[in-house]
Protein backbone atom coordinates (compact mmCIF):
# COMPACT_ATOMS: atom_id res chain seq x y z
CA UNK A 1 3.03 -1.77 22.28
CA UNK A 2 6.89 -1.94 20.92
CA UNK A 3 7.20 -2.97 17.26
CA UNK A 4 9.11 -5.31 15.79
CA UNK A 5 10.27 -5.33 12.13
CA UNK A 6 11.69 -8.55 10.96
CA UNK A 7 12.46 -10.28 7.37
CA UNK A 8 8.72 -12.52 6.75
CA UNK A 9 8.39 -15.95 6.31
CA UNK A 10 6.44 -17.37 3.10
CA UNK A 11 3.57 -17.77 4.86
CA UNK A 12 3.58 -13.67 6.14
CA UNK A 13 4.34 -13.01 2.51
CA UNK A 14 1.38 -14.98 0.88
CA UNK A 15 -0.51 -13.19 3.59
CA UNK A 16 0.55 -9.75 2.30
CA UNK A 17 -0.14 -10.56 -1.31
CA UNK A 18 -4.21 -11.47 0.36
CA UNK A 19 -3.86 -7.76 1.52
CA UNK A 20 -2.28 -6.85 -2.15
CA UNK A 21 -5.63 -8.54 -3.64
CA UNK A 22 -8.03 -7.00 -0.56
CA UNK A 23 -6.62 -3.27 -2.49
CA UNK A 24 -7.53 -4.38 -6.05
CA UNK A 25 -4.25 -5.04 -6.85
CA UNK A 26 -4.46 -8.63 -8.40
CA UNK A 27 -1.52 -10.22 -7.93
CA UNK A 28 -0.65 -13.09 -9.57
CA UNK A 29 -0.28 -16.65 -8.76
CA UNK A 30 2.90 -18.05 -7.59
CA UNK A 31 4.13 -14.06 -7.77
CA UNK A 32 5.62 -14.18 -4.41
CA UNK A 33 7.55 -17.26 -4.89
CA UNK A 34 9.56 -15.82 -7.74
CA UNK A 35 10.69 -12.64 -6.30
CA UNK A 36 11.67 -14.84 -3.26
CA UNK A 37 13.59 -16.99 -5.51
CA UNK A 38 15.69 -13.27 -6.58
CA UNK A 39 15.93 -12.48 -3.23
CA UNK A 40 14.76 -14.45 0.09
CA UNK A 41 15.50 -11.28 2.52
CA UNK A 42 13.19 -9.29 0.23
CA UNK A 43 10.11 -8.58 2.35
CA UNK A 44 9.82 -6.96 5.04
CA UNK A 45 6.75 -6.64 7.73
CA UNK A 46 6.16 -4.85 10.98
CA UNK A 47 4.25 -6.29 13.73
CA UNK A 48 2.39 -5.32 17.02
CA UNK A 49 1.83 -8.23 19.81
CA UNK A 50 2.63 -11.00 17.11
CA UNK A 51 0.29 -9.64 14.12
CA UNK A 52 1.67 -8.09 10.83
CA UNK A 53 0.33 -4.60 10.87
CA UNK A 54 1.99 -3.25 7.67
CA UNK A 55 4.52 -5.06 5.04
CA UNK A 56 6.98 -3.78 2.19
CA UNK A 57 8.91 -5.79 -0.52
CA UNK A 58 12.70 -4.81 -1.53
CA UNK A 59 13.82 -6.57 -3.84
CA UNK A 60 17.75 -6.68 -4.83
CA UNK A 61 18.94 -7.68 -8.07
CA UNK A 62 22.55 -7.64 -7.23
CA UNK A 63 24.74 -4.45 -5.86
CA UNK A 64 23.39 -1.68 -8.30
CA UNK A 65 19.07 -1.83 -8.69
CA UNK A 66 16.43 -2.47 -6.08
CA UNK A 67 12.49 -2.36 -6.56
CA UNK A 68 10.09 -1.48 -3.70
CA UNK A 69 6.51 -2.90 -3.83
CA UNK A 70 4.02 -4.60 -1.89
CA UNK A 71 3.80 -1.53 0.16
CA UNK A 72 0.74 -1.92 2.38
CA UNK A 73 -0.55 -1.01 6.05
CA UNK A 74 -3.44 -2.67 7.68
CA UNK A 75 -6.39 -0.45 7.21
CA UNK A 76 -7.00 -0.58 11.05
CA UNK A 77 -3.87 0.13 11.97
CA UNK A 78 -3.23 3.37 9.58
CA UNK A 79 -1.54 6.48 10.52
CA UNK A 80 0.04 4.83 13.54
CA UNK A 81 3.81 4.97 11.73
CA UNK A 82 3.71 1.20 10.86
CA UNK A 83 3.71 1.97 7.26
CA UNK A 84 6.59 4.75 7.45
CA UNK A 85 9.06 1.77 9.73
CA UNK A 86 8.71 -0.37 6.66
CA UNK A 87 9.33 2.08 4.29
CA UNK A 88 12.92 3.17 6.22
CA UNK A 89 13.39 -0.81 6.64
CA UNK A 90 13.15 -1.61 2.40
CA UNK A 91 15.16 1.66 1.79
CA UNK A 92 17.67 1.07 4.11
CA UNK A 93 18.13 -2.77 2.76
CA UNK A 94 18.38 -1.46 -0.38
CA UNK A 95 20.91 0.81 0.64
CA UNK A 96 22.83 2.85 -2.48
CA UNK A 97 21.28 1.19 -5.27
CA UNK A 98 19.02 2.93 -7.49
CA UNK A 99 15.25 1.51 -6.81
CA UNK A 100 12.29 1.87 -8.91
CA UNK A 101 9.03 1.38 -7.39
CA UNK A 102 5.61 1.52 -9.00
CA UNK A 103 3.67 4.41 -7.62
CA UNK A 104 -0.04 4.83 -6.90
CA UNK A 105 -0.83 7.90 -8.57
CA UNK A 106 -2.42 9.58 -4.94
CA UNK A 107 0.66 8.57 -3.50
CA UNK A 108 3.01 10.39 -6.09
CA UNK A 109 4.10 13.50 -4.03
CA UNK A 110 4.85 11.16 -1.04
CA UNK A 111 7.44 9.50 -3.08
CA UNK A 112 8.64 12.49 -4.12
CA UNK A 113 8.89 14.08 -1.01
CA UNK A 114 11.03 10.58 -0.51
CA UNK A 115 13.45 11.67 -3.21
CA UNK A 116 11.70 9.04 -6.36
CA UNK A 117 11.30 11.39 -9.69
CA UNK A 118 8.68 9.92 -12.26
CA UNK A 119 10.20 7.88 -14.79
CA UNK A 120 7.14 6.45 -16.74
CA UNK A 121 3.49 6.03 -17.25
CA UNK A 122 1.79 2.38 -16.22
CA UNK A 123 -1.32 2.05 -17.54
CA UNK A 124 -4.09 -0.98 -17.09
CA UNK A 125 -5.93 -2.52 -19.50
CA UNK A 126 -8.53 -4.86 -18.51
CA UNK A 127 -11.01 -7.12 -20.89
CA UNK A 128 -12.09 -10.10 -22.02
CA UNK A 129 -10.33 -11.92 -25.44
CA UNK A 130 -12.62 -13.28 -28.00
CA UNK A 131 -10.14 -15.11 -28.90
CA UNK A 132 -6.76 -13.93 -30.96
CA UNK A 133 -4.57 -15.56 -33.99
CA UNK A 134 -1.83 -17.21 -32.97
CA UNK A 135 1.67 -15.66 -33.51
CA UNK A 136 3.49 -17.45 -36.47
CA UNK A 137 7.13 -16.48 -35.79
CA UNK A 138 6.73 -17.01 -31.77
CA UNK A 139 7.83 -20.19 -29.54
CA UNK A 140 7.95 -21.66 -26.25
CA UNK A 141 10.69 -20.78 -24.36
CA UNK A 142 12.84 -23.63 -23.23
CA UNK A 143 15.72 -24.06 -20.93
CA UNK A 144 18.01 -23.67 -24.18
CA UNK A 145 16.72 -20.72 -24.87
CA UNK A 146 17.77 -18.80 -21.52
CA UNK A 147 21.29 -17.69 -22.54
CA UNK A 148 19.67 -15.55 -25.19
CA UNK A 149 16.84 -14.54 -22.71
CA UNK A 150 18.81 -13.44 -19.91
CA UNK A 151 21.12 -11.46 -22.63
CA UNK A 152 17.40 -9.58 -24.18
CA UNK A 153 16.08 -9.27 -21.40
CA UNK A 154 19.30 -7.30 -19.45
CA UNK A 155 18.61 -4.79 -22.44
CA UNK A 156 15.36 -3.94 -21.32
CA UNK A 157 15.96 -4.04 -17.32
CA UNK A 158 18.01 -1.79 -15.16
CA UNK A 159 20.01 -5.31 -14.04
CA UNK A 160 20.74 -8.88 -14.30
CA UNK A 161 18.01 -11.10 -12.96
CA UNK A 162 18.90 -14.79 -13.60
CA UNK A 163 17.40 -16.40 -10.67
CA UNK A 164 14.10 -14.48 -11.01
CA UNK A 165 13.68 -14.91 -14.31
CA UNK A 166 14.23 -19.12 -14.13
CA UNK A 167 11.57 -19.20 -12.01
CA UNK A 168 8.96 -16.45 -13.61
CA UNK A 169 9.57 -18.46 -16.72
CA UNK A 170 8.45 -21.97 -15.25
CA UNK A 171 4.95 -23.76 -16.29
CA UNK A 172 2.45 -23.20 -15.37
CA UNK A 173 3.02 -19.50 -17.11
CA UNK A 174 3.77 -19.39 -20.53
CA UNK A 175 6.82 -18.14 -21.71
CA UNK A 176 7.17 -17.26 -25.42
CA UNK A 177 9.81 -15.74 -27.24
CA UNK A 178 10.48 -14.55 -31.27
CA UNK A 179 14.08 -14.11 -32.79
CA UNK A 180 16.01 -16.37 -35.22
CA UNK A 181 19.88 -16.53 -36.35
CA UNK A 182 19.96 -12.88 -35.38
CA UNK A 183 19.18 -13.61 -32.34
CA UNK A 184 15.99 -13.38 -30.02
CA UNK A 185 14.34 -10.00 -31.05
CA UNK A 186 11.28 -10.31 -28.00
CA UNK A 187 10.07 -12.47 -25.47
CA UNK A 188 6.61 -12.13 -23.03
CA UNK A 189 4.86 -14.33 -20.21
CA UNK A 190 1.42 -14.81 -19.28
CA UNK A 191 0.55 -15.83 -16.01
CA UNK A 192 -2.76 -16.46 -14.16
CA UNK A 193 -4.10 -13.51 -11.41
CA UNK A 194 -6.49 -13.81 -8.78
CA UNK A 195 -8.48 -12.60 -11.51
CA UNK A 196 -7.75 -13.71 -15.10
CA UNK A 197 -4.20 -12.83 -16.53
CA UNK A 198 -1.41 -10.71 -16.88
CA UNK A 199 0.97 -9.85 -19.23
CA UNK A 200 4.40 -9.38 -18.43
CA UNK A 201 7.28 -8.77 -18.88
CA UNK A 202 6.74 -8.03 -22.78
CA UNK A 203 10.07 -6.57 -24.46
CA UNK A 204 10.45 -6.73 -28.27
CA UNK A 205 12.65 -4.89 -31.06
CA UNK A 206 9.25 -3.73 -32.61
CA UNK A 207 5.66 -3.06 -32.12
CA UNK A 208 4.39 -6.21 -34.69
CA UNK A 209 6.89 -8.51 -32.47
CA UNK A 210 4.87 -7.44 -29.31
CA UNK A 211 1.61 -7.90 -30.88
CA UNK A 212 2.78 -11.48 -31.93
C-alpha cells in the first residue's frame, strides 16, 4: 500500500514516545510537549492504510542546528523502508544545518554511512539515591532568572533555544541554577521519566558546581 509521510499531531507524537518507552528508552514526562513548543513541525511519521508504521523527530533551533531523535520503526513493520522515508523526511527538513543526533551504539556505522562523525560519549547511570545534601550556593530558577539562563546556557549548546528552554524549565521539573554578581556559573533540571528521573541539561563552570 502507498505511504504517506506527514508532520504528526500531539496525539501521534505521545504515541511515538509509548514506542520510545516500549525500546527502554524512558522518556520523560511532558518531553514531547517541550520540543513541540521549539518547534511544532518537528516530528515526522510515516503511515500505511491510516497507522503510523515508523516516526522521526527534527528538531530546528533556528537556521544553523537541528537534532534528530525519536527515530523508531514498528517492529512489525521493519525492513520494509518505512524507517529509511523518515530518515530522508527529518534530514531533508533540516536541510543545511548542522544536526546532532544521539546514536545507538549498533547503529553507529549506519550514521556514518549517513555522513554523522562521533562527537562524544553518552553514558547512563541508573540507581537509587539514599538521599543527598542539599546544595548551599544553588536556587530555584525563576522567570527573572532567564536572561542569564538563556545567555549560560547558549555557551554550552550549538544554538539559541528560548522557547524550549521556557517550557523545559516549567514546574513540575525543577530547575536550579548557581552563580552570583559574576553571573550564573551552572544551572540543571530534574524531571520525572516513565521510570524515576533524569538529569538534564546540567552545564556548570566546574565539577563542585555540578555536583551541587
Amino acid at each position: 500500500m502507498p505511504r504517506t509521510i506527514r508532520t504528526l499531531t500531539a496525539s501521534e507524537v505521545e504515541a511515538l514516545v509509548d514506542w520510545a518507552a516500549g525500546e527502554g528508552w524512558n522518556p520523560g514526562i511532558g518531553d514531547a510537549a517541550a520540543f513541540r513548543t521549539a518547534d511544532p513541525d518537528g516530528f515526522i511519521g510515516a503511515f500505511v492504510d491510516g497507522e503510523m508504521v515508523a516516526g522521526i523527530s527534527a528538531v530546528a533551533y533556528g537556521p544553523g542546528f537541528g537534532f534528530i531523535g525519536l527515530y523508531i520503526c514498528r517492529p512489525d513493520r521493519r525492513g520494509e523502508g518505512h524507517g529509511k522515508a523518515v530518515w530522508d523526511a527529518g534530514m531533508a527538513r533540516l536541510g543545511n544545518r548542522i544536526i546532532g543526533l544521539d546514536g545507538v551504539a549498533e547503529q553507529r556505522a549506519n550514521y556514518q554511512r549517513m555522513g554523522f562523525v562521533p562527537a562524544y560519549e553518552t553514558v547512563r547511570y541508573i540507581g537509587r539515591s539514599a538521599g543527598l545534601p542539599g546544595g548551599g550556593d544553588t536556587r530555584p530558577v525563576t522567570a527573572g532568572d532567564m536572561a542569564g539562563i538563556l545567555a549560560y546556557d547558549r555557551q554550552c549548546f550549538p544554538a539559541l533555544r528560548e522557547a524550549f528552554l521556557r517550557e523545559w524549565l516549567r514546574q513540575p521539573r525543577i530547575a536550579l541554577f548557581c552563580g552570583g554578581s559574576a553571573g550564573i556559573a551552572g544551572y540543571g533540571v530534574v524531571r520525572r521519566c516513565r521510570e524515576g528521573f533524569k538529569v538534564g541539561p546540567l552545564f556548570a563552570d566546574r565539577t563542585e558546581l555540578a555536583l551541587a
